[in-house]
C-alpha atoms as a PDB file:
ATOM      1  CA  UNK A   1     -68.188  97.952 -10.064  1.00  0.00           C
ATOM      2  CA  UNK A   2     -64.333  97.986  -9.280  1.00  0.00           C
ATOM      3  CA  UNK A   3     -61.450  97.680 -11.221  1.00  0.00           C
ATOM      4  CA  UNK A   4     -59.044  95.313  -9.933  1.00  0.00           C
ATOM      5  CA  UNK A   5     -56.359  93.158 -11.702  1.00  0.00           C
ATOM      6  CA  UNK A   6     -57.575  90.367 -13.459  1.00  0.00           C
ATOM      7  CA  UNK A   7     -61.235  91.799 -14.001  1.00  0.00           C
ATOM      8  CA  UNK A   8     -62.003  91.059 -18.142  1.00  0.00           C
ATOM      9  CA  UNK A   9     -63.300  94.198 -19.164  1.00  0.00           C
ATOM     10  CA  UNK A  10     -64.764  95.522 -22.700  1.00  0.00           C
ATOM     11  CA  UNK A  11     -63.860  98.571 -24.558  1.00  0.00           C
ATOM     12  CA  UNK A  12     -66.442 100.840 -25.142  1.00  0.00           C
ATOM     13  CA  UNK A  13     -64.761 103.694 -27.238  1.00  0.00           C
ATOM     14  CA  UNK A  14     -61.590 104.305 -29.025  1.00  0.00           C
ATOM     15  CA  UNK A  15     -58.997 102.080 -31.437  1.00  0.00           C
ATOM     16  CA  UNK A  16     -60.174  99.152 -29.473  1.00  0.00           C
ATOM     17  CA  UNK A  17     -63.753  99.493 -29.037  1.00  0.00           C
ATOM     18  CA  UNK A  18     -65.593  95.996 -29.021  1.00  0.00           C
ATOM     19  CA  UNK A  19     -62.288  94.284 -27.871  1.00  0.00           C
ATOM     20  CA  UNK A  20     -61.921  92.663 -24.726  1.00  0.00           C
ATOM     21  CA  UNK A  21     -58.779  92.809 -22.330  1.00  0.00           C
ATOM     22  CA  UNK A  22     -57.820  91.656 -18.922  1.00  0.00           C
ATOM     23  CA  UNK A  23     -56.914  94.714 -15.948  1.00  0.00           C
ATOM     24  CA  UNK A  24     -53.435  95.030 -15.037  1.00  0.00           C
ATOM     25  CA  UNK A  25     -53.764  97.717 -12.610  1.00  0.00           C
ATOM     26  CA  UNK A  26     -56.505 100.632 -11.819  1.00  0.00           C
ATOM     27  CA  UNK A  27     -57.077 103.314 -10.042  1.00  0.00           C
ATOM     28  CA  UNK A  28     -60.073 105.736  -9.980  1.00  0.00           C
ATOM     29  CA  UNK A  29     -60.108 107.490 -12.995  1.00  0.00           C
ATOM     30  CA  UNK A  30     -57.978 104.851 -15.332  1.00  0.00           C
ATOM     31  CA  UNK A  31     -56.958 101.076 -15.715  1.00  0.00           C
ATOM     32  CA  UNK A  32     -53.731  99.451 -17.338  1.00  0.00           C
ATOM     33  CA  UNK A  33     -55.330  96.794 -19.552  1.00  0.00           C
ATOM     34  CA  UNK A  34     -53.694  94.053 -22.316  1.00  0.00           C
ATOM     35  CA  UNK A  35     -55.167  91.437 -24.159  1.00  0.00           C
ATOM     36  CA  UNK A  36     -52.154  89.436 -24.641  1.00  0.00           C
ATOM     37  CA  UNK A  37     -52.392  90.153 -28.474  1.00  0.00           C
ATOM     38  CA  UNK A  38     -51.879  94.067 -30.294  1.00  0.00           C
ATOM     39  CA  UNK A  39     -51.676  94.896 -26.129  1.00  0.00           C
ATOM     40  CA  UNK A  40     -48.908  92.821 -24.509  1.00  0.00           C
ATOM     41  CA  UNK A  41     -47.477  92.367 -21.132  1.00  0.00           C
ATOM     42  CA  UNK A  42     -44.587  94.722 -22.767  1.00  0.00           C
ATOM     43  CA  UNK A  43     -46.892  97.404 -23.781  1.00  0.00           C
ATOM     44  CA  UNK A  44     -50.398  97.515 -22.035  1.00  0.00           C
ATOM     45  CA  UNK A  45     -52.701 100.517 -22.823  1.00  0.00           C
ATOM     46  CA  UNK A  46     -53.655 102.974 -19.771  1.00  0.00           C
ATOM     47  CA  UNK A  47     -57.531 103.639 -20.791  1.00  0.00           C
ATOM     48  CA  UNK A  48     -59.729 105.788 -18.838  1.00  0.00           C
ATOM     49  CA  UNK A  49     -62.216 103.383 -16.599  1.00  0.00           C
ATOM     50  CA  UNK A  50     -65.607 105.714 -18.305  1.00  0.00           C
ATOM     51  CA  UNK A  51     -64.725 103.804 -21.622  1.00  0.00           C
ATOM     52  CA  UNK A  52     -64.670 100.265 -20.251  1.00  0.00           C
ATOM     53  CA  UNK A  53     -67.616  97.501 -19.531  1.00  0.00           C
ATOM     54  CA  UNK A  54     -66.512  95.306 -16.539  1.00  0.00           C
ATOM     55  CA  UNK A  55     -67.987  91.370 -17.197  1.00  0.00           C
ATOM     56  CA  UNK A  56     -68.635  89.023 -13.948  1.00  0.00           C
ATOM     57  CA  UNK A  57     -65.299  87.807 -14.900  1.00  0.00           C
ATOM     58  CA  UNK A  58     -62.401  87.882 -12.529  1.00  0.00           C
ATOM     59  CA  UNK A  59     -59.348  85.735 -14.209  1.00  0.00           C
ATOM     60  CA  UNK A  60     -56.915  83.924 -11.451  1.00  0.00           C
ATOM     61  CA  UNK A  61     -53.163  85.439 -10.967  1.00  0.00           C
ATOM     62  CA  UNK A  62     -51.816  82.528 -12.698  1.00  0.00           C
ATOM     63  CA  UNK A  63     -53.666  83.738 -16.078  1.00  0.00           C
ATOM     64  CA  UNK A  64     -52.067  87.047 -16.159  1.00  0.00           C
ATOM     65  CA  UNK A  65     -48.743  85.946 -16.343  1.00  0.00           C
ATOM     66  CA  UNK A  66     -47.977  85.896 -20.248  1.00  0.00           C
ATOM     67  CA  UNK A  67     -49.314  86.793 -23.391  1.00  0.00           C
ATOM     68  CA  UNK A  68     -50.227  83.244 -24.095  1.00  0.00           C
ATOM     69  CA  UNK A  69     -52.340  82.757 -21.066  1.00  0.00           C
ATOM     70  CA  UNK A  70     -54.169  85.846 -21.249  1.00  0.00           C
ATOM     71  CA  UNK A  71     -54.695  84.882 -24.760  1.00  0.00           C
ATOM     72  CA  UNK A  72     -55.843  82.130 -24.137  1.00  0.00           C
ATOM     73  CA  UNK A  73     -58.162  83.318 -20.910  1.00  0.00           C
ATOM     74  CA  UNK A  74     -59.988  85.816 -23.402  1.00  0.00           C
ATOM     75  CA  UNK A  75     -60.502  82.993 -25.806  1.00  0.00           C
ATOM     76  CA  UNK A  76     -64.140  82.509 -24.721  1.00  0.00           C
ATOM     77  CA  UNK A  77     -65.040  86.318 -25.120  1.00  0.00           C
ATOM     78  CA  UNK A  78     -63.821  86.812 -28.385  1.00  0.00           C
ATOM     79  CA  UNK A  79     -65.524  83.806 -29.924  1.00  0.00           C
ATOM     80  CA  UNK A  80     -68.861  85.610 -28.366  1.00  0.00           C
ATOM     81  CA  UNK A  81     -69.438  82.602 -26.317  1.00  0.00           C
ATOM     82  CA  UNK A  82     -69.958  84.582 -22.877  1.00  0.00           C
ATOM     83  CA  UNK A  83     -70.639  88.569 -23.275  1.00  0.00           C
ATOM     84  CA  UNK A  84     -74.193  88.707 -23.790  1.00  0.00           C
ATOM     85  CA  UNK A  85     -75.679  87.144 -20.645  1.00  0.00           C
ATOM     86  CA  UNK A  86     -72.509  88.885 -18.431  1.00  0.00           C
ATOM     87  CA  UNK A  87     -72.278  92.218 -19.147  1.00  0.00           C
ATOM     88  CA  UNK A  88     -75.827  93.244 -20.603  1.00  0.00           C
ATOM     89  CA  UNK A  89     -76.643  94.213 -17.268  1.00  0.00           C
ATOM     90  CA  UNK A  90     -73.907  96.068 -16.511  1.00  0.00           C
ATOM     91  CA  UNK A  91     -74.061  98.325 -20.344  1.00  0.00           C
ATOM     92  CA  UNK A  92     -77.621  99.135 -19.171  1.00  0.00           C
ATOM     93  CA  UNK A  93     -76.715 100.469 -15.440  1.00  0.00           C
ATOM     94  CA  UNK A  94     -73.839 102.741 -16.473  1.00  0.00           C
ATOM     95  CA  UNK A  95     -74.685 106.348 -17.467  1.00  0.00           C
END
């Protein structure tokens, strides 16, 4: 799958890992992902694309323009309520 902004993606390894976070920018080796939260709009974390789980999720523009809506956008995945029929898939088709 591609990166591209406003794809919710999980952290697989690192600080982070478990956390979810919404793509700023990518390119092929790395994306510039926040979660609103510890990562802000201010200071988003460059993370190489290996260590992140895309979901089916792409968030509108609108959503990724402050902290509070992105907060609010990732609501849903960090209450659990959508990353086990989205991304399960996915974990199993990356090597």
């Amino acid at each position: 799958m591609e990166f591209i902004r406003g794809l919710v993606v999980r952290s697989a390894a690192g600080r982070d890992k478990g956390g979810f976070f919404a793509v700023l920018q990518a390119d092929a080796l790395s994306a510039v992902i926040c979660n609103g939260k510890r990562r802000s709009l201010e200071h988003p974390k460059t993370k190489n694309v290996k260590h992140l789980f895309p979901t089916n999720t792409l968030l509108p523009e609108q959503s990724l323009q402050t902290n509070r809506e992105i907060r609010r956008a990732l609501a849903a995945y960090e209450a659990g309520d959508r990353f086990p029929h989205e991304e399960a898939n996915v974990c199993r088709n990356r090597t």
